[in-house]
PDB file of N, CA and C in Angstrom:
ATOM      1  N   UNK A   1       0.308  -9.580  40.640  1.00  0.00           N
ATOM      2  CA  UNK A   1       1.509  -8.813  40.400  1.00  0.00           C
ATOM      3  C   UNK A   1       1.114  -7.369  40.085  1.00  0.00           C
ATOM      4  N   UNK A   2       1.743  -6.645  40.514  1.00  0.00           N
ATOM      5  CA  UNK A   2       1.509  -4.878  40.511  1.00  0.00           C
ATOM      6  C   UNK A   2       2.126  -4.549  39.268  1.00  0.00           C
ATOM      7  N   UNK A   3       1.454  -3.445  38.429  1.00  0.00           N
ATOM      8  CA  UNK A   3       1.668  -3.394  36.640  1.00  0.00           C
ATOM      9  C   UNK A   3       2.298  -1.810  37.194  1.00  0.00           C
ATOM     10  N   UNK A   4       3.848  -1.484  36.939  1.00  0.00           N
ATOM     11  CA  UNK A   4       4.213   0.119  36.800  1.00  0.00           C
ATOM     12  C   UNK A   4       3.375   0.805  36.059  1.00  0.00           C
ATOM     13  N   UNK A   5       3.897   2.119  36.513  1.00  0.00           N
ATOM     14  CA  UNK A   5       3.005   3.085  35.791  1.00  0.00           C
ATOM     15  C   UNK A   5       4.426   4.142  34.437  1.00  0.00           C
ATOM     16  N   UNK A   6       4.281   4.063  33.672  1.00  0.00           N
ATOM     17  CA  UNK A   6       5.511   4.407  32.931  1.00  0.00           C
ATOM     18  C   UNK A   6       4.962   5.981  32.570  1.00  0.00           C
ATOM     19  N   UNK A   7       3.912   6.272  32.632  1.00  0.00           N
ATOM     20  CA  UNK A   7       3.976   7.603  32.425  1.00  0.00           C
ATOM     21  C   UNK A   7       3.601   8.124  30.818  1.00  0.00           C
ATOM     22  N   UNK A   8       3.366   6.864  29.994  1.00  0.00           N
ATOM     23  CA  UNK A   8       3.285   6.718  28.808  1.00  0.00           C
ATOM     24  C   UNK A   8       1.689   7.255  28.878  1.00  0.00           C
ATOM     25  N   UNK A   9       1.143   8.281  27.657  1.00  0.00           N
ATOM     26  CA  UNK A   9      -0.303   8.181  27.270  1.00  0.00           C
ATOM     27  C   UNK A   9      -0.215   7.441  26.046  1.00  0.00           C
ATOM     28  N   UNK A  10      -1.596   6.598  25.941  1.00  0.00           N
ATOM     29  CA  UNK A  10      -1.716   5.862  24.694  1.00  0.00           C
ATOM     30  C   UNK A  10      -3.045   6.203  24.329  1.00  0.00           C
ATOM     31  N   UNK A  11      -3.104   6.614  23.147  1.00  0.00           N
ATOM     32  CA  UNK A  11      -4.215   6.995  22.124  1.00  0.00           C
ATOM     33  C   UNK A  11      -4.595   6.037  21.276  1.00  0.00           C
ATOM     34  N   UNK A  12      -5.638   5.732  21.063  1.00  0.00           N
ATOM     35  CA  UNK A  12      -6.565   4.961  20.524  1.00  0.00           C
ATOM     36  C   UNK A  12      -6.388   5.121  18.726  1.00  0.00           C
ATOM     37  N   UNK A  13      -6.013   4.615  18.027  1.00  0.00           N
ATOM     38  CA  UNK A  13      -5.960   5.062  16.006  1.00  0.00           C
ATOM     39  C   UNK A  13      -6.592   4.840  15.747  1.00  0.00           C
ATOM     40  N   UNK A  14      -6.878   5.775  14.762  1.00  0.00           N
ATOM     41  CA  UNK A  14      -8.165   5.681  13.801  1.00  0.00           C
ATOM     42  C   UNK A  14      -8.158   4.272  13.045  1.00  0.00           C
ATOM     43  N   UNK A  15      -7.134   3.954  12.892  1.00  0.00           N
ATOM     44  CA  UNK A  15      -7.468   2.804  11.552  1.00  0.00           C
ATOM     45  C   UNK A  15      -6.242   2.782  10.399  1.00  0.00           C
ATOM     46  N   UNK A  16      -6.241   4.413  10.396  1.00  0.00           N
ATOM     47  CA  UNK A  16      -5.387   4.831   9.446  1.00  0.00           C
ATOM     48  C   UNK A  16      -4.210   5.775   9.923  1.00  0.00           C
ATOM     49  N   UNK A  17      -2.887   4.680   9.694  1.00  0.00           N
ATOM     50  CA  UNK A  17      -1.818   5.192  10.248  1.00  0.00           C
ATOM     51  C   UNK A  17      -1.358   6.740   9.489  1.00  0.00           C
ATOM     52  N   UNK A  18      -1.571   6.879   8.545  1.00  0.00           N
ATOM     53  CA  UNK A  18      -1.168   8.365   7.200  1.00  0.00           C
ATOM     54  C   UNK A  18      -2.079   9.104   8.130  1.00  0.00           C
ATOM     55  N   UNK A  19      -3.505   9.300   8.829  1.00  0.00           N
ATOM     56  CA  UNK A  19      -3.687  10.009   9.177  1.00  0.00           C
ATOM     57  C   UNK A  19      -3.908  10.328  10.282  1.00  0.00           C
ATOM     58  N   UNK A  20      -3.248   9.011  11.195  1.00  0.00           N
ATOM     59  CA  UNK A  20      -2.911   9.762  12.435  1.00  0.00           C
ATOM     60  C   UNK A  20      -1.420  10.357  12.358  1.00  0.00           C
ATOM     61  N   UNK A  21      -1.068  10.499  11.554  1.00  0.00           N
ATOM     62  CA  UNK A  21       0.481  10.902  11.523  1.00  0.00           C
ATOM     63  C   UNK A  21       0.458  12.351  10.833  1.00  0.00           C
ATOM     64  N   UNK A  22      -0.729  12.637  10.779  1.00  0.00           N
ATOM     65  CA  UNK A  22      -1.452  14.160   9.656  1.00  0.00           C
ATOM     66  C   UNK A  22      -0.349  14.407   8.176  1.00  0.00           C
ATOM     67  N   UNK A  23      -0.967  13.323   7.473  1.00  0.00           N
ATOM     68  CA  UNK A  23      -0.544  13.049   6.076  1.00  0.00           C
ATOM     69  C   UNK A  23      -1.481  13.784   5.389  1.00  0.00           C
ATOM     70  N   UNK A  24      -1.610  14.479   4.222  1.00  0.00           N
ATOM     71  CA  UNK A  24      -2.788  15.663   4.034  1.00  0.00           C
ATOM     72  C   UNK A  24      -3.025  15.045   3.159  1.00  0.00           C
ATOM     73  N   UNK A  25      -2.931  13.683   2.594  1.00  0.00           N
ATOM     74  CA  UNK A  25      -4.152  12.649   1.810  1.00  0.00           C
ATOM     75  C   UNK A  25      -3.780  11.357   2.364  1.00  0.00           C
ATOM     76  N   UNK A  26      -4.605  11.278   3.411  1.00  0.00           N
ATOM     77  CA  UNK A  26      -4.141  10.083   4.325  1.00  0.00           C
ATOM     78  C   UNK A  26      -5.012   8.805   3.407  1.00  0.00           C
ATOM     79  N   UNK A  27      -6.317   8.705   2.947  1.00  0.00           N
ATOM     80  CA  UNK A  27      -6.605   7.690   2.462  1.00  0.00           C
ATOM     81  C   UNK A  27      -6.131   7.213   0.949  1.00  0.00           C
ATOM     82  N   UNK A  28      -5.766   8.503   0.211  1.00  0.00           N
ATOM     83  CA  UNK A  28      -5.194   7.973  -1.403  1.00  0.00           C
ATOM     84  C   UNK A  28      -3.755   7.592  -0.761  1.00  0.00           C
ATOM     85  N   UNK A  29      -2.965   7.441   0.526  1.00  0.00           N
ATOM     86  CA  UNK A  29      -1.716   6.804   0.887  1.00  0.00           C
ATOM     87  C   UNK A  29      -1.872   5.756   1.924  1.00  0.00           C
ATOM     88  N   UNK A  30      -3.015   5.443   2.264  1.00  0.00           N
ATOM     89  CA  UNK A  30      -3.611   4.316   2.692  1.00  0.00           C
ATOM     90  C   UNK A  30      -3.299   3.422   1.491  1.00  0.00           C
ATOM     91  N   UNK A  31      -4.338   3.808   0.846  1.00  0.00           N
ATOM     92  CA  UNK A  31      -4.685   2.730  -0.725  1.00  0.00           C
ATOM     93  C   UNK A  31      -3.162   2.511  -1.737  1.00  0.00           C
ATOM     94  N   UNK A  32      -2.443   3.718  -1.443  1.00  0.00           N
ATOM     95  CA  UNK A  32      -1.085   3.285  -2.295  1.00  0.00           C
ATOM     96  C   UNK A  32      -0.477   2.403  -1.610  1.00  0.00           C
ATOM     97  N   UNK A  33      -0.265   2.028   0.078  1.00  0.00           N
ATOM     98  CA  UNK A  33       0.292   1.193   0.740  1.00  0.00           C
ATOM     99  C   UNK A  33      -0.073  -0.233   0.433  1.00  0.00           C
ATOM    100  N   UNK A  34      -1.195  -0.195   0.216  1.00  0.00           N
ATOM    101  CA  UNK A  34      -1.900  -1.754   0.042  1.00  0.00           C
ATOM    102  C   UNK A  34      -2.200  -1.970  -1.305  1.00  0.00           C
ATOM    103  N   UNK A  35      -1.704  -1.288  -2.486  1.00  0.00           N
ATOM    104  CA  UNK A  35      -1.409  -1.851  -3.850  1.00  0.00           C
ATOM    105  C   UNK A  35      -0.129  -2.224  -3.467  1.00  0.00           C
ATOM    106  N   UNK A  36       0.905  -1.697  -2.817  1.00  0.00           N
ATOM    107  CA  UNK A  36       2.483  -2.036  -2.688  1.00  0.00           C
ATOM    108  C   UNK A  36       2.418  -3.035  -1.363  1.00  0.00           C
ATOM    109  N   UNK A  37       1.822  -3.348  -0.713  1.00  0.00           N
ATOM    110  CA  UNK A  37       2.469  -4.910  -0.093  1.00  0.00           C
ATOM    111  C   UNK A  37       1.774  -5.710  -0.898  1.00  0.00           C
ATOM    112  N   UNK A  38       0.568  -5.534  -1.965  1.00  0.00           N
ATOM    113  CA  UNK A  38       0.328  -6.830  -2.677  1.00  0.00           C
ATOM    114  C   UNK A  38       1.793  -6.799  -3.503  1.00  0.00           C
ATOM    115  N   UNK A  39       2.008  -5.886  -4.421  1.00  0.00           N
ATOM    116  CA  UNK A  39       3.150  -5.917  -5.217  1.00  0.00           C
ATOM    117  C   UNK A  39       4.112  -6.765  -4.544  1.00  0.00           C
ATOM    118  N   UNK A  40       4.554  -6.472  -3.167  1.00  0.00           N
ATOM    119  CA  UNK A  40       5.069  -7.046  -2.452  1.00  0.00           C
ATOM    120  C   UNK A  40       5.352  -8.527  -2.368  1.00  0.00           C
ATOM    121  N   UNK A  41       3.941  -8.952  -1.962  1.00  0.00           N
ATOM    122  CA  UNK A  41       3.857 -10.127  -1.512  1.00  0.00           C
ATOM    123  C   UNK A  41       3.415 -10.985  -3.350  1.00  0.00           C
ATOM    124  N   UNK A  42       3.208 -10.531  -4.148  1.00  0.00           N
ATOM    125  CA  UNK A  42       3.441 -11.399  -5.480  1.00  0.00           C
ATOM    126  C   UNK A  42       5.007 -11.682  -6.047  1.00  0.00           C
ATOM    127  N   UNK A  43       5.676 -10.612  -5.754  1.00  0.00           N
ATOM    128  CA  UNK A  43       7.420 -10.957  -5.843  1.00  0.00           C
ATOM    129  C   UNK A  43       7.985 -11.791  -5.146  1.00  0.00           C
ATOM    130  N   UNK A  44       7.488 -11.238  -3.711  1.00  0.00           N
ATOM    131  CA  UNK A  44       8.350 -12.387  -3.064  1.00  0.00           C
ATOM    132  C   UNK A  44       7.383 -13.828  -3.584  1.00  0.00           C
ATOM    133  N   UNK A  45       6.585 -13.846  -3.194  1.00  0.00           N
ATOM    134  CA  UNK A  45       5.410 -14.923  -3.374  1.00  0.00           C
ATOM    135  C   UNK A  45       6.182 -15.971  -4.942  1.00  0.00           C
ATOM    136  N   UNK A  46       6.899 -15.473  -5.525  1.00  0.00           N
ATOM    137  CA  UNK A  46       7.401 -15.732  -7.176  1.00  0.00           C
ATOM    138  C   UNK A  46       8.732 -16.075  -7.292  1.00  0.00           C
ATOM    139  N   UNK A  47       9.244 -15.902  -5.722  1.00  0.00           N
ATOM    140  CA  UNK A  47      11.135 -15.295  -5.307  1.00  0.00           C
ATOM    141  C   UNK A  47      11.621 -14.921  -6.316  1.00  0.00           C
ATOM    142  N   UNK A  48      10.995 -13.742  -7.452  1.00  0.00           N
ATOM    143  CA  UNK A  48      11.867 -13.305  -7.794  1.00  0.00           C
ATOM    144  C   UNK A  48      12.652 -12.263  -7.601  1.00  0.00           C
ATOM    145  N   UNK A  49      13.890 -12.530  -7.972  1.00  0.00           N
ATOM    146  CA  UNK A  49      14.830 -10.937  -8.262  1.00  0.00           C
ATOM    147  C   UNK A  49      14.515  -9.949  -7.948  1.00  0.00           C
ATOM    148  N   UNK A  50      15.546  -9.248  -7.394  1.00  0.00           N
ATOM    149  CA  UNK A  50      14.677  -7.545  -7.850  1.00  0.00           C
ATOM    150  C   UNK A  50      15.258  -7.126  -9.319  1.00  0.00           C
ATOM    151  N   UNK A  51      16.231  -7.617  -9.466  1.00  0.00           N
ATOM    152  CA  UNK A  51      16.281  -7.546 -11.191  1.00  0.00           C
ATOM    153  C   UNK A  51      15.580  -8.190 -11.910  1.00  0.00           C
ATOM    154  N   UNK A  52      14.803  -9.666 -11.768  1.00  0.00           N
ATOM    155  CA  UNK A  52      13.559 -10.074 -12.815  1.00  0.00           C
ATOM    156  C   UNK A  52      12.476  -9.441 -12.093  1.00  0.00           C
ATOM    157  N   UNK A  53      11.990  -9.035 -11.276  1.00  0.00           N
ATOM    158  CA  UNK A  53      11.102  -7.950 -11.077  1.00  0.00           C
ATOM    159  C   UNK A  53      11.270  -6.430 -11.941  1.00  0.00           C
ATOM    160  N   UNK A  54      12.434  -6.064 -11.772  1.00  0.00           N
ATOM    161  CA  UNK A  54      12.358  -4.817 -12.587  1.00  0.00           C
ATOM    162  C   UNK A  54      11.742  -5.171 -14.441  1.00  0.00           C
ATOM    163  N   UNK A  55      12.439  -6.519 -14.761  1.00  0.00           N
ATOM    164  CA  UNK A  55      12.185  -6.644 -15.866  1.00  0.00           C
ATOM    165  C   UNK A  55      10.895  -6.869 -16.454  1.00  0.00           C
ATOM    166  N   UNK A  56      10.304  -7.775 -15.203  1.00  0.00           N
ATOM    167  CA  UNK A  56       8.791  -7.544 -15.714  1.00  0.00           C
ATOM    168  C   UNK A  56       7.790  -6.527 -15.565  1.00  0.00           C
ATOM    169  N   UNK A  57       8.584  -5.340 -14.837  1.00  0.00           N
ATOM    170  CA  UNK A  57       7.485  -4.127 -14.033  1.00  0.00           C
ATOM    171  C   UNK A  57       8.116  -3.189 -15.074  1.00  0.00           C
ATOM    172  N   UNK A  58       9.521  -3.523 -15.891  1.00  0.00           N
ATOM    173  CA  UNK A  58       9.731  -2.167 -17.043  1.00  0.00           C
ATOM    174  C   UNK A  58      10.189  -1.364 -15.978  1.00  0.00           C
ATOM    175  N   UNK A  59      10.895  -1.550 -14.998  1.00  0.00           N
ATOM    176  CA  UNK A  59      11.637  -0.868 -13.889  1.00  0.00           C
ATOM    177  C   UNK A  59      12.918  -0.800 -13.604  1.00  0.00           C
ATOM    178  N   UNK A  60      13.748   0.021 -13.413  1.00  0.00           N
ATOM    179  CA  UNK A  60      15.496  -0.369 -13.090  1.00  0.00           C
ATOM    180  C   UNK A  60      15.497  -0.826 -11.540  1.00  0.00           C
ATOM    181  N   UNK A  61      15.999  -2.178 -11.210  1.00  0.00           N
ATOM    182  CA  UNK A  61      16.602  -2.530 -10.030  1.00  0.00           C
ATOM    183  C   UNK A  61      16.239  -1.878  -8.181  1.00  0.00           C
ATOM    184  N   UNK A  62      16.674  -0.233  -9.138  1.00  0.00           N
ATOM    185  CA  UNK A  62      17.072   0.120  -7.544  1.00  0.00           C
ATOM    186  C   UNK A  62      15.746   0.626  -7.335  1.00  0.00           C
ATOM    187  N   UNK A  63      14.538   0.923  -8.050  1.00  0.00           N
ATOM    188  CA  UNK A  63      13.327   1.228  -8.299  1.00  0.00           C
ATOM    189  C   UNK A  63      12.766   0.243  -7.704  1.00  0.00           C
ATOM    190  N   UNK A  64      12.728  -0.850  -7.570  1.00  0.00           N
ATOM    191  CA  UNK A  64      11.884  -2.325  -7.389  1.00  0.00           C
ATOM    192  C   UNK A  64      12.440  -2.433  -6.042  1.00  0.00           C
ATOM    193  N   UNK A  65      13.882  -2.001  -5.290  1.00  0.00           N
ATOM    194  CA  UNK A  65      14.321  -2.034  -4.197  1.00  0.00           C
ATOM    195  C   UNK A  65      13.324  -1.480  -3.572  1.00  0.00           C
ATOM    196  N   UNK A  66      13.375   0.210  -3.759  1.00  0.00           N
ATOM    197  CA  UNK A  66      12.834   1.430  -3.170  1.00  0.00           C
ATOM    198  C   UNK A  66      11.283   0.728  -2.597  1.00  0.00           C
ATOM    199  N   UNK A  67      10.355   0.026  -4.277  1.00  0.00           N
ATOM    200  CA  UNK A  67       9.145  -0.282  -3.981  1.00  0.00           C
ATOM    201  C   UNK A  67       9.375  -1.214  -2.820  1.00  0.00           C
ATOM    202  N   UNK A  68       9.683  -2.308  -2.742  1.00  0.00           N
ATOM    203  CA  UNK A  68       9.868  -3.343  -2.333  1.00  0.00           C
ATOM    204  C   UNK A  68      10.048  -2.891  -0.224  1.00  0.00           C
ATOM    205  N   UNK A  69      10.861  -1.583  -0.100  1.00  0.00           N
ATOM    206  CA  UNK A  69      10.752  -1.060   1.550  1.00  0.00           C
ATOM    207  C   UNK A  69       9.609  -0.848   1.463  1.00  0.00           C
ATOM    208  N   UNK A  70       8.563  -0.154   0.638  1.00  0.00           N
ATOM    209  CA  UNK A  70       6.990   0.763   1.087  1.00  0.00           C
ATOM    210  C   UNK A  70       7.429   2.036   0.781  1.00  0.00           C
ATOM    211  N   UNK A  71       8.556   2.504  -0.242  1.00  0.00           N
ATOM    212  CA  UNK A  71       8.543   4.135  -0.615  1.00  0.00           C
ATOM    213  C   UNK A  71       7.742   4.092  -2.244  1.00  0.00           C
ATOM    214  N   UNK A  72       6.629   4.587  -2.257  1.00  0.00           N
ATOM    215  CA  UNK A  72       5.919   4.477  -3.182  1.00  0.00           C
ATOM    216  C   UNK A  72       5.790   6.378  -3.631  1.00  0.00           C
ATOM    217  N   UNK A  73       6.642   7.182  -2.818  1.00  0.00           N
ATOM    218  CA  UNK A  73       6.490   8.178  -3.660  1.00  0.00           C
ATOM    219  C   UNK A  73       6.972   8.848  -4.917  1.00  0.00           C
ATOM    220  N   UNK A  74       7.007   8.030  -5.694  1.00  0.00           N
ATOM    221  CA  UNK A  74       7.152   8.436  -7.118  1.00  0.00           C
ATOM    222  C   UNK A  74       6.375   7.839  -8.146  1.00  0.00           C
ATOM    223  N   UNK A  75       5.029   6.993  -7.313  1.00  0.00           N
ATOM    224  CA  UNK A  75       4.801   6.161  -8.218  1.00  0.00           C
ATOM    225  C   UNK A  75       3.041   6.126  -7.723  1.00  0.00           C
ATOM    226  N   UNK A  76       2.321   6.784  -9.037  1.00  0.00           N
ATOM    227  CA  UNK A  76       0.944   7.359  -8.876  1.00  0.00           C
ATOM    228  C   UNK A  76      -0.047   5.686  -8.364  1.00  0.00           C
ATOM    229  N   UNK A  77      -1.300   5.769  -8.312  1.00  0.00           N
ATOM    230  CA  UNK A  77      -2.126   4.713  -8.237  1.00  0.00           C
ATOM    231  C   UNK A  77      -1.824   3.964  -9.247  1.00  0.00           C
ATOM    232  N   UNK A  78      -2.504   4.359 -10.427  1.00  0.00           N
ATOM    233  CA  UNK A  78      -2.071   4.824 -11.825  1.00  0.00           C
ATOM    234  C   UNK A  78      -1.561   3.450 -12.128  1.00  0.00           C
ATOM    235  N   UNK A  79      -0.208   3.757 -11.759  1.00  0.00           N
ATOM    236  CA  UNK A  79       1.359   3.303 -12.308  1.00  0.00           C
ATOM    237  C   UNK A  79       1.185   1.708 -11.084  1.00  0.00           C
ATOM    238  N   UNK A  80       0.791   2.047  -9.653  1.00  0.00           N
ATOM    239  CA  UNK A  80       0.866   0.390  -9.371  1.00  0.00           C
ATOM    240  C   UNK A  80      -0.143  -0.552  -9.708  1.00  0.00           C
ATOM    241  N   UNK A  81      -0.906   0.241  -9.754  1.00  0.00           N
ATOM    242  CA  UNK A  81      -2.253  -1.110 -10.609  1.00  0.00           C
ATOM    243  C   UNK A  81      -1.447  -1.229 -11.969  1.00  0.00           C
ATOM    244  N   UNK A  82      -0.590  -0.666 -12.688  1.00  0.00           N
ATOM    245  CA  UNK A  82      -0.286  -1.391 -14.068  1.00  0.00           C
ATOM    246  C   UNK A  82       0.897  -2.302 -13.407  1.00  0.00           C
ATOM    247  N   UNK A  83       1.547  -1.576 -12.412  1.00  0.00           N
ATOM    248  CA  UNK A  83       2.594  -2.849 -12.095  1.00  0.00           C
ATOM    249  C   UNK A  83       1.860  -4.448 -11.680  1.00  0.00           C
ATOM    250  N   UNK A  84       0.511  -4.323 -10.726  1.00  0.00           N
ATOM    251  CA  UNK A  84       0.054  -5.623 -10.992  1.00  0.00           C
ATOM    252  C   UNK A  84      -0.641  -6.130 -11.833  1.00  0.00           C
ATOM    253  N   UNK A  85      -0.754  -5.831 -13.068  1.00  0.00           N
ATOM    254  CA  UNK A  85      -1.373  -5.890 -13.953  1.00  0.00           C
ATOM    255  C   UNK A  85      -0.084  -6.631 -14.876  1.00  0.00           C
ATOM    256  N   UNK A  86       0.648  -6.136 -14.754  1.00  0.00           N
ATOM    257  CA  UNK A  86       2.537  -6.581 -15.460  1.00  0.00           C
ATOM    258  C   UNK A  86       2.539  -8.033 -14.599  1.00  0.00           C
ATOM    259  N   UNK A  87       2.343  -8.133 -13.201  1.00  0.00           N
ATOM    260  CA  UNK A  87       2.541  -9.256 -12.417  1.00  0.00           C
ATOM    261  C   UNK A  87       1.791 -10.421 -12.536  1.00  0.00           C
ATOM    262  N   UNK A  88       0.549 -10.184 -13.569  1.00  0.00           N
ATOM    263  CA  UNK A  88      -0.709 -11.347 -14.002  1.00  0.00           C
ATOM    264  C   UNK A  88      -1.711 -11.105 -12.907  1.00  0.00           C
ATOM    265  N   UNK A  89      -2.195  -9.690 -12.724  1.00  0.00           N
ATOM    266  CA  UNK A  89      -3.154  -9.740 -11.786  1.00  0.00           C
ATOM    267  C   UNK A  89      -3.897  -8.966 -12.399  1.00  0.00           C
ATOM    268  N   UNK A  90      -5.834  -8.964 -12.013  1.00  0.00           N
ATOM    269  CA  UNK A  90      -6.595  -8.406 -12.535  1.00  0.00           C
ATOM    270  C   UNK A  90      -6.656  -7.374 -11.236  1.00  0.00           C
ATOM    271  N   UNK A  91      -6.938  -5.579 -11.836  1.00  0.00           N
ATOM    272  CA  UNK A  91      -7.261  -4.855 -11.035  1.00  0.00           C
ATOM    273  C   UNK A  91      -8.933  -4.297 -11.375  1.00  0.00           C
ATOM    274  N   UNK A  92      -9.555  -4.478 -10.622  1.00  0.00           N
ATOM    275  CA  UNK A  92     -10.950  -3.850 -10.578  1.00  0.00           C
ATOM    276  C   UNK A  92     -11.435  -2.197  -9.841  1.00  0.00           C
ATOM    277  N   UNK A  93     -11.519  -1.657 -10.417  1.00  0.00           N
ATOM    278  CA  UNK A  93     -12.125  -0.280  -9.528  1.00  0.00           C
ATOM    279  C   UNK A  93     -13.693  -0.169  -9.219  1.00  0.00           C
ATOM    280  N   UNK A  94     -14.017  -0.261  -8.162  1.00  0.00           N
ATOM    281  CA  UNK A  94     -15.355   0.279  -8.208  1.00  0.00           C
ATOM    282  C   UNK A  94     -16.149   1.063  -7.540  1.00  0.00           C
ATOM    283  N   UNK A  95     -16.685   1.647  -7.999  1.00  0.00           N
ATOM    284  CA  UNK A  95     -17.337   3.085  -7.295  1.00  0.00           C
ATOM    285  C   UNK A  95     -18.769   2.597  -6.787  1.00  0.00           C
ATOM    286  N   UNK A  96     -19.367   3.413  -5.782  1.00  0.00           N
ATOM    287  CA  UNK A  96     -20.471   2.914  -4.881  1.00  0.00           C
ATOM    288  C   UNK A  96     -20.805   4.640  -4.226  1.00  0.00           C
ATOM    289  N   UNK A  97     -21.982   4.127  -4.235  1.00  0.00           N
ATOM    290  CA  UNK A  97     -22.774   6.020  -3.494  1.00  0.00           C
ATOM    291  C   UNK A  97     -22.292   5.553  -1.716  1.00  0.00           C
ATOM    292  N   UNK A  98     -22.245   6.325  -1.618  1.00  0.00           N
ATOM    293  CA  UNK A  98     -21.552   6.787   0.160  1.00  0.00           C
ATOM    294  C   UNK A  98     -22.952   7.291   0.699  1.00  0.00           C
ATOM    295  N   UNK A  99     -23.303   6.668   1.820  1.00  0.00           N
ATOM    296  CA  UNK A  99     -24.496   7.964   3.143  1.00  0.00           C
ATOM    297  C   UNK A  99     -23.560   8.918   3.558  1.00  0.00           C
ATOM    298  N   UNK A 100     -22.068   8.698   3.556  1.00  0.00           N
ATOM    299  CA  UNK A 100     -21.326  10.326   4.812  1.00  0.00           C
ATOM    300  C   UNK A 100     -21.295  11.138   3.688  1.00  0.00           C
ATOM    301  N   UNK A 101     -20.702  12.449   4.010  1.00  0.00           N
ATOM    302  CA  UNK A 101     -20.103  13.352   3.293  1.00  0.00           C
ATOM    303  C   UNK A 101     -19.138  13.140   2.007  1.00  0.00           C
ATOM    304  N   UNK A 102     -18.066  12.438   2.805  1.00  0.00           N
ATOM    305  CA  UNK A 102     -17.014  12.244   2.102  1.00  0.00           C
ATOM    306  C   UNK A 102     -16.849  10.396   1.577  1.00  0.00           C
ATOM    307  N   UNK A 103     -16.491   9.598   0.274  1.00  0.00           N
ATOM    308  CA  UNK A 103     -15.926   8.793  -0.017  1.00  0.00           C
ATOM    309  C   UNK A 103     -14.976   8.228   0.540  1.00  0.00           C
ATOM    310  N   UNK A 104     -14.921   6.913   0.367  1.00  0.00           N
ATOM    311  CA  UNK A 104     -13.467   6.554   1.408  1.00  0.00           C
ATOM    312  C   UNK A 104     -13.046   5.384  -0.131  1.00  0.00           C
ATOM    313  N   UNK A 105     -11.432   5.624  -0.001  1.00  0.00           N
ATOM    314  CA  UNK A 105     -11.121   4.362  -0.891  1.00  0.00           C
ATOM    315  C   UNK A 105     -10.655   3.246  -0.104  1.00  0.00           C
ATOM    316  N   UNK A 106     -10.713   1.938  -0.754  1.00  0.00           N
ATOM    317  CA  UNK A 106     -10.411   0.667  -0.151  1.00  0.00           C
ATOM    318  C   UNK A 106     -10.383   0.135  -1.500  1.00  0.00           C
ATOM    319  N   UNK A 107      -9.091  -1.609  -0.967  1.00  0.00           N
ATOM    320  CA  UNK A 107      -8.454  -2.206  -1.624  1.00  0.00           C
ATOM    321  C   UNK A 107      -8.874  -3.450  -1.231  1.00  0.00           C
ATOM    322  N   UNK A 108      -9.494  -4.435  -1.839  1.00  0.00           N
ATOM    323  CA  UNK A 108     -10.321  -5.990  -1.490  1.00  0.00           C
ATOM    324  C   UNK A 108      -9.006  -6.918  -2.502  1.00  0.00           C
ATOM    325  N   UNK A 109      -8.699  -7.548  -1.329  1.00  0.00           N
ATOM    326  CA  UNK A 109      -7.629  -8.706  -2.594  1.00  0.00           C
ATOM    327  C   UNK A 109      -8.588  -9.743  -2.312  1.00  0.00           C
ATOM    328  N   UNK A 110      -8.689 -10.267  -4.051  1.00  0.00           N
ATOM    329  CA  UNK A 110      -9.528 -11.921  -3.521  1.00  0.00           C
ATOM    330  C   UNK A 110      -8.511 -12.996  -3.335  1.00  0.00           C
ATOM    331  N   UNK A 111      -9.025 -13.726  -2.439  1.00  0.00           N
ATOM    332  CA  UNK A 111      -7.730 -15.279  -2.642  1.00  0.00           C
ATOM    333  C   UNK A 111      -7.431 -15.654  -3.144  1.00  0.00           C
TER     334      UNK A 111
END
């Protein structure tokens, strides 16, 4: 079967959607994305509320909504590692020497 040609170019991504989209801190909004679908996936994972979610995150409602799409801009690293930390989860940070130039952050969930 003969495949059209649509005229479409397709580019290859880095990996990281924030910075192919030229987000001017594409990896600290990498790493905020993937503290917030764990947040995510422990609420739903719990079915709770977004009102017993707010209550255990010390959050109003429409706040736990907002989190709950992936709008995490009002809400530092900071602030979602204490939200899973509120949820009964341990957060670990750890730092490691780099060979490139620059550091990269990343988020390891264990099972």
């Amino acid at each position: 079967m003969a495949r059209k040609t649509t005229g479409i170019q397709i580019e290859r991504g880095s990996g990281n959607v924030f910075a192919d989209l030229g987000f001017p801190d594409p990896e600290l909004e990498q790493f905020k994305a993937t503290l917030m679908l764990q947040i995510y996936r422990i609420i739903t994972q719990r079915k709770l509320t977004q009102a017993q979610a707010g209550t255990v995150l010390g959050i109003r409602q429409p706040n736990v909504s907002r989190l709950m799409r992936g709008s995490s801009g009002s809400y530092s690293v900071e602030r979602l590692m204490e939200f899973l930390t509120e949820l009964g989860h341990n957060v670990e940070v750890r730092i490691t020497p780099t060979r490139r130039k620059h550091g990269a952050m990343s988020v390891v969930v264990a099972a």
